[in-house]
Protein backbone atom coordinates (compact mmCIF):
# COMPACT_ATOMS: atom_id res chain seq x y z
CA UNK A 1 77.46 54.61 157.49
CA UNK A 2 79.36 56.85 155.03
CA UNK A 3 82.94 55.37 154.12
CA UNK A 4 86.51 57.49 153.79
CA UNK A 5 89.50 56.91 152.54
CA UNK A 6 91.52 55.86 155.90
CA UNK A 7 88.56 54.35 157.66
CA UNK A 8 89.10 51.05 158.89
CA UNK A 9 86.91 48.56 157.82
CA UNK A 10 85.88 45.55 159.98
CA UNK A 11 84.26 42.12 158.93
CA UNK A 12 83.70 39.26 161.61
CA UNK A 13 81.67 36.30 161.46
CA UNK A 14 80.64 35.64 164.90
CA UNK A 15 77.52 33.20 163.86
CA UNK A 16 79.85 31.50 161.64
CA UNK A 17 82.95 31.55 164.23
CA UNK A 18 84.58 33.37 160.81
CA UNK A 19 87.97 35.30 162.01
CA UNK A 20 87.50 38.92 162.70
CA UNK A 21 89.61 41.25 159.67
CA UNK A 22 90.50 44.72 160.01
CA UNK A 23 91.59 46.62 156.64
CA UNK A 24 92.22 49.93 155.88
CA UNK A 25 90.35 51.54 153.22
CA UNK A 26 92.59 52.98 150.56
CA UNK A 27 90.29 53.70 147.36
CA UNK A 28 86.41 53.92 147.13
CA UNK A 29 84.41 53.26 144.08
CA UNK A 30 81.11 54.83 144.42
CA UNK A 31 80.55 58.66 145.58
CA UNK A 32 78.03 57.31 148.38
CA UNK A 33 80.78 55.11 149.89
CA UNK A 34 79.10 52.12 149.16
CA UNK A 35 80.96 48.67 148.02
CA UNK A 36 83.15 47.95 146.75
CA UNK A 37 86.16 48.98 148.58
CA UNK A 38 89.60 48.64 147.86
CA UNK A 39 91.23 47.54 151.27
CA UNK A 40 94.46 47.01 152.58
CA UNK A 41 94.15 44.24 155.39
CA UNK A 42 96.12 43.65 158.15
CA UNK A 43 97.17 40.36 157.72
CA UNK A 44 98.66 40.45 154.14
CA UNK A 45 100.57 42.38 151.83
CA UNK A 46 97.76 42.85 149.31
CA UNK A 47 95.17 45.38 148.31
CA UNK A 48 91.94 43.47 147.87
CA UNK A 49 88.58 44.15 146.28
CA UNK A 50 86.07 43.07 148.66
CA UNK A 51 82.43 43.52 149.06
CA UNK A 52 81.75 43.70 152.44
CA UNK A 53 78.45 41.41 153.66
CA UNK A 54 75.93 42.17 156.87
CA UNK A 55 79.33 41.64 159.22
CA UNK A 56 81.26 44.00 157.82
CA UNK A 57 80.78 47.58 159.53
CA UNK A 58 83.06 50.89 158.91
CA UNK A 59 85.03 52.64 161.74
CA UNK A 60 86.17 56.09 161.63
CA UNK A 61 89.45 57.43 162.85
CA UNK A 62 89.27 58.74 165.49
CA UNK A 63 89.72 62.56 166.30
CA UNK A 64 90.10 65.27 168.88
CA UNK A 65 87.43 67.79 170.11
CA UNK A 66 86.61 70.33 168.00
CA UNK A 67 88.73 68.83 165.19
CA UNK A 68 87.58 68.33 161.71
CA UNK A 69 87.19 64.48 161.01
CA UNK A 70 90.22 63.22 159.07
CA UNK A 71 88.28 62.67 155.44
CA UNK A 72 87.12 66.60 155.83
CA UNK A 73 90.77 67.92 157.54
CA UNK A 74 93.67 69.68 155.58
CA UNK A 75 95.81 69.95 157.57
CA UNK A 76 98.22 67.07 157.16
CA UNK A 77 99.78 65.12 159.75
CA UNK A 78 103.87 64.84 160.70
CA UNK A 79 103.75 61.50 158.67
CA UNK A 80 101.93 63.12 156.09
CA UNK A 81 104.35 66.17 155.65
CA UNK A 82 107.66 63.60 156.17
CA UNK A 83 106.28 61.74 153.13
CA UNK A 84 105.39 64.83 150.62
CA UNK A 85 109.21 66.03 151.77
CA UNK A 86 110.86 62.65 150.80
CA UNK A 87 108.77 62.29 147.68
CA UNK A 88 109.86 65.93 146.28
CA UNK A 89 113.32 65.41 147.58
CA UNK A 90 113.42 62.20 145.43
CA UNK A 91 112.05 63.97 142.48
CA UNK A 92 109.06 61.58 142.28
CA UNK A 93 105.29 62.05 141.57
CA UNK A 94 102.59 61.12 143.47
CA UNK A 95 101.75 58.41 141.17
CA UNK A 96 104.73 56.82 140.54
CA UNK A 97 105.32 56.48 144.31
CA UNK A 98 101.64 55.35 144.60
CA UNK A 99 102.38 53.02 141.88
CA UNK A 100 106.13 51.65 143.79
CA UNK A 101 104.09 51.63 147.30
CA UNK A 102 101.05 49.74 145.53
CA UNK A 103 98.09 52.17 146.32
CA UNK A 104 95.94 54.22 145.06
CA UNK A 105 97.22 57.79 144.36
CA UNK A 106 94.03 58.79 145.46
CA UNK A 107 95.50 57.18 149.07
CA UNK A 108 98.59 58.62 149.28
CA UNK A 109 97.03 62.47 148.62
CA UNK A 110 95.38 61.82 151.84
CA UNK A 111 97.85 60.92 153.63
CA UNK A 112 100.05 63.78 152.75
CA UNK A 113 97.06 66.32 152.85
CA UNK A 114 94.75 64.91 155.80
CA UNK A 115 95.53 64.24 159.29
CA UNK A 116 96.20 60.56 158.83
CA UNK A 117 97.20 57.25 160.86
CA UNK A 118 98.04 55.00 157.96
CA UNK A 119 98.96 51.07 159.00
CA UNK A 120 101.96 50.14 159.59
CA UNK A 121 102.13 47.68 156.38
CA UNK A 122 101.27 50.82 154.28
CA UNK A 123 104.53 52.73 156.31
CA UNK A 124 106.80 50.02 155.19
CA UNK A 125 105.21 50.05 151.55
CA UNK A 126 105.89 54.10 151.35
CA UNK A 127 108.94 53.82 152.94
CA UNK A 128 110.40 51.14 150.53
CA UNK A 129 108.89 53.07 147.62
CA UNK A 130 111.07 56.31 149.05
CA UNK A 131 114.33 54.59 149.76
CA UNK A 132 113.67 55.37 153.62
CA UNK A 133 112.34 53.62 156.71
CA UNK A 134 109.19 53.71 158.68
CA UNK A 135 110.46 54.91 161.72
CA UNK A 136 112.31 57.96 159.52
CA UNK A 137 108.55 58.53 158.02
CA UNK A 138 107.23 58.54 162.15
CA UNK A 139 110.21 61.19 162.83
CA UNK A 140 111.52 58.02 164.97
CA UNK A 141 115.33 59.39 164.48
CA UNK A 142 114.92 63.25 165.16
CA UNK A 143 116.56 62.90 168.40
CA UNK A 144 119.68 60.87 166.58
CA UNK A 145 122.90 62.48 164.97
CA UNK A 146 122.50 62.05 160.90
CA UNK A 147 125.12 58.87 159.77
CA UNK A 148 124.25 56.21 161.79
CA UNK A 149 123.60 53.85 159.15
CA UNK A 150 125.78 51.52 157.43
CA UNK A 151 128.88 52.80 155.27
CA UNK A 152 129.09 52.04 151.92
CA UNK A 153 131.68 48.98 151.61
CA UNK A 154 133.43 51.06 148.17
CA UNK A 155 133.04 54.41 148.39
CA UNK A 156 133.44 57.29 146.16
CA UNK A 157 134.65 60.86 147.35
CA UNK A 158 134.26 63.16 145.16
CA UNK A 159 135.50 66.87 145.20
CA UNK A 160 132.56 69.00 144.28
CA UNK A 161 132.53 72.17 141.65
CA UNK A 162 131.63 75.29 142.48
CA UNK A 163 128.02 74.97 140.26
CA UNK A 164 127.62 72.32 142.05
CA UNK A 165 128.25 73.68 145.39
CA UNK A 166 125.43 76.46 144.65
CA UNK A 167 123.39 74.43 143.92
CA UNK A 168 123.17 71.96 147.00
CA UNK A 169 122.88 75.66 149.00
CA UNK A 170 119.85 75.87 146.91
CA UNK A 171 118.05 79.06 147.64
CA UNK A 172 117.20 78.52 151.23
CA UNK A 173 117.98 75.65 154.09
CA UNK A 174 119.70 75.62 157.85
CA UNK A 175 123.42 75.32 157.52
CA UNK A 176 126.03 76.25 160.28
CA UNK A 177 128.37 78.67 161.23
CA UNK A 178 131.86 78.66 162.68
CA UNK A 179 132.86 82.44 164.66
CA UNK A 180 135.14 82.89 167.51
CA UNK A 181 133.36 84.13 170.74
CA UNK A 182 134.49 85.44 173.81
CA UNK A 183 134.31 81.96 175.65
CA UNK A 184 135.93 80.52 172.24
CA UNK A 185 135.03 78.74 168.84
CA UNK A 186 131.22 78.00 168.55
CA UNK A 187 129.86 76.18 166.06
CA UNK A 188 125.65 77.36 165.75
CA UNK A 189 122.78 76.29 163.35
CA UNK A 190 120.63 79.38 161.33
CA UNK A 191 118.76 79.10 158.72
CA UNK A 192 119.76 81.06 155.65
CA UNK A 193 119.00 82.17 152.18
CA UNK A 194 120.97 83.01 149.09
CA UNK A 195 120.61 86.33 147.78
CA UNK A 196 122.88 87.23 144.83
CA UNK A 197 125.43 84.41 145.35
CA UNK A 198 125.48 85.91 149.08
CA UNK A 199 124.70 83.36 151.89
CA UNK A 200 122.56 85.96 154.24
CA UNK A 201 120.37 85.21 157.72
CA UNK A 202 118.93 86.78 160.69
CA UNK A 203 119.82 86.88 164.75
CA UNK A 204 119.69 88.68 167.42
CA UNK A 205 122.12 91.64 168.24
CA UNK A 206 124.60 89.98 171.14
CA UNK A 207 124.06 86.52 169.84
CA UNK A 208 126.82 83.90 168.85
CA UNK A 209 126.09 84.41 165.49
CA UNK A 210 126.22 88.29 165.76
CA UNK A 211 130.27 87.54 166.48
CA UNK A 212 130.75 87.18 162.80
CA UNK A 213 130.12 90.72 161.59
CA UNK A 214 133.57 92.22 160.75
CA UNK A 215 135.25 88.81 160.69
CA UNK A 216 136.12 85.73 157.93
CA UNK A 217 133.76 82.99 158.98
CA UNK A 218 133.00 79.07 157.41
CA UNK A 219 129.40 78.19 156.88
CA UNK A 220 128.89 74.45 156.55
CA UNK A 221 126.00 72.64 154.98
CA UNK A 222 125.32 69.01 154.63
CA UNK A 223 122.80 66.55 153.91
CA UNK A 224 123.04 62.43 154.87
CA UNK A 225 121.05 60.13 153.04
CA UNK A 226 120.69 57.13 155.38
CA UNK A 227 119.02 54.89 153.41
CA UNK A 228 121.45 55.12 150.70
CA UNK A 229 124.34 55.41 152.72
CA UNK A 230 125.67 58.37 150.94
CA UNK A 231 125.33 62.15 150.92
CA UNK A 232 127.72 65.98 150.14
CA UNK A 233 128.77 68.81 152.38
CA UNK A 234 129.35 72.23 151.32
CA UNK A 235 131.86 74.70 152.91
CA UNK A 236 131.81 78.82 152.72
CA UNK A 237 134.55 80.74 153.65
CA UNK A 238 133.95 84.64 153.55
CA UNK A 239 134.19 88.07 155.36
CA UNK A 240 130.95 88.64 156.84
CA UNK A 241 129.01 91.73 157.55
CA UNK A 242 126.20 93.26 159.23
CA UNK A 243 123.24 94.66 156.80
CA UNK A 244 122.30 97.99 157.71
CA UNK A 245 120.86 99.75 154.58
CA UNK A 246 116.77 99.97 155.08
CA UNK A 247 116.21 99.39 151.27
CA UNK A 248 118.19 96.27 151.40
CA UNK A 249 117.11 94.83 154.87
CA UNK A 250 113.39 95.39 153.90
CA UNK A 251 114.59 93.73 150.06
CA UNK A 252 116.04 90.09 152.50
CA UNK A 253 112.67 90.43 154.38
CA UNK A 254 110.80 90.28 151.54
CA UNK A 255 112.65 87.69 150.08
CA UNK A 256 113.04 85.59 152.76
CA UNK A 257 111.49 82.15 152.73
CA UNK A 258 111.17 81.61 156.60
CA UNK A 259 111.05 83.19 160.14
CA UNK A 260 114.19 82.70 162.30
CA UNK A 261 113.63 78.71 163.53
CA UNK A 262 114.74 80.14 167.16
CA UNK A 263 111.38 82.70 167.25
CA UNK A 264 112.22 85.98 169.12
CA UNK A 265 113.26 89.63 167.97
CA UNK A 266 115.92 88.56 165.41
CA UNK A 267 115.76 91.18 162.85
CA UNK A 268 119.98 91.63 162.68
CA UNK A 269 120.91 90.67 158.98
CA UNK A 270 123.92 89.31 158.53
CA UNK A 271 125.69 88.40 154.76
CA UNK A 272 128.44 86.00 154.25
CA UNK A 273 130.63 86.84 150.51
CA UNK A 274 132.00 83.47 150.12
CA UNK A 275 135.46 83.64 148.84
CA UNK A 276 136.01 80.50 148.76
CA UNK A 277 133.14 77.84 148.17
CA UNK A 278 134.10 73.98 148.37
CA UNK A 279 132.55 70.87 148.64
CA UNK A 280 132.60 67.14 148.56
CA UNK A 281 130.07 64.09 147.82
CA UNK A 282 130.39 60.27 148.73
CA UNK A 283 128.20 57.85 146.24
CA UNK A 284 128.73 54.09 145.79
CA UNK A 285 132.09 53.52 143.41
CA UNK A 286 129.76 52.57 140.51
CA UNK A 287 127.73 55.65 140.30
């Protein structure tokens, strides 16, 4: 049978009474799949170069009807996309995390391109190698607030400069925004872009958000890094207004990285002019 990368490969003894050993296959040598293999078993921390003998037999991930098999698939897995994210957030390449995790790069594009089930040694490898925990890589925390890790024991807070404050809004993200309402403050997540040093986004006419236009609203964005125990926050305070002018609305379409997150008819553009544009970071004291 034809090997892939991912397959899990199985050698047991049971003449010999030899104990059974499941690996995971994370390089191949030969275009035919034959031996040898690099493998990542089990039972160790090691990759191992092993040619398998009559016992040894290859076993396929599984996958769903009408579903391409994994080694054919591109379209990545959750696990698969949380990885690429956490590598390009940390400004790493695919080799040098390869290289930290101790795999083949070869392995880790398939698990960020393919739908992939890697073991749970190789999670912890990845995970170490991104400064970031398996269950973060499984989306284990998504129902958890960000900041429930561990505070640094000497923290530094740090007021941010305006450069820098632009540039942790980046050109795109989902931030919040504070307007008053009819039944009082509310606080509500959109994602936005940045347009000409303008923080702009879409909702629906009647919405929460839509209580900005014609008032001075604070738009908040953060980031927590809870492996490291550190992260920034962002704050915009500016008059907001509604976008009417078809040249320009069809201009933010255009432009615009995303589709409202909440789905529906949310074609109201609305444009924050921060005025004032703060921000603050906490790092270890050293850094």
């Amino acid at each position: 049978m034809r090997a892939h990368l991912g397959d899990q490969l199985v050698v047991e003894s049971p003449n010999t009474g030899a104990t059974r050993r499941d690996g995971e296959i994370v390089g191949l040598h030969h275009a035919d799949g034959t031996p040898p293999y690099d493998v990542h078993w089990s039972d160790t921390d090691e990759v191992t170069l092993v040619f398998p003998g009559p016992d040894a037999h290859i076993h396929h991930v599984e996958h769903g009807p009408g579903e391409t098999p994994s080694h054919e698939a591109h379209d990545p897995s959750d696990i698969g996309r949380r990885i690429a994210l956490e590598r390009a957030r940390q400004g790493l390449t695919r080799t040098e995390t390869a290289r930290r995790a101790r795999m083949a790069p070869e392995y880790l594009a398939y698990l960020e391109e393919r739908r992939a089930d890697p073991s749970l040694a190789s999670l912890i490898r990845l995970a170490a190698a991104l400064g970031t925990t398996a269950a973060a890589l499984r989306g284990g925390g998504i129902d958890l607030p960000p900041g429930r890790g561990q505070a640094l024991l000497h923290p530094r807070l740090r007021d941010l400069e305006a450069d820098e404050c632009r540039a942790l809004l980046s050109t795109h993200g989902v931030g919040r925004i504070a307007v008053s309402t009819p039944d009082g403050p509310a606080v509500v997540p959109v994602n936005y872009e940045v347009v000409d040093d303008a923080i702009v986004f879409r909702t629906a006419p009647g919405s929460a958000p839509a209580a900005a236009i014609g008032t001075d609203v604070a738009f908040e964005v953060d980031h927590v890094d809870e492996a490291m125990s550190q992260g920034w926050s962002v704050l915009a305070v500016g008059p907001a207004r509604a976008v009417t002018e078809p040249d320009a609305v069809r201009r933010l379409a255009d432009r615009a990285h995303t589709t409202p997150w909440a789905g529906g008819n949310r074609e109201l553009w609305i444009s924050i002019q921060p005025e004032r544009l703060t921000g603050r970071s906490i790092s270890p004291s050293d850094q």
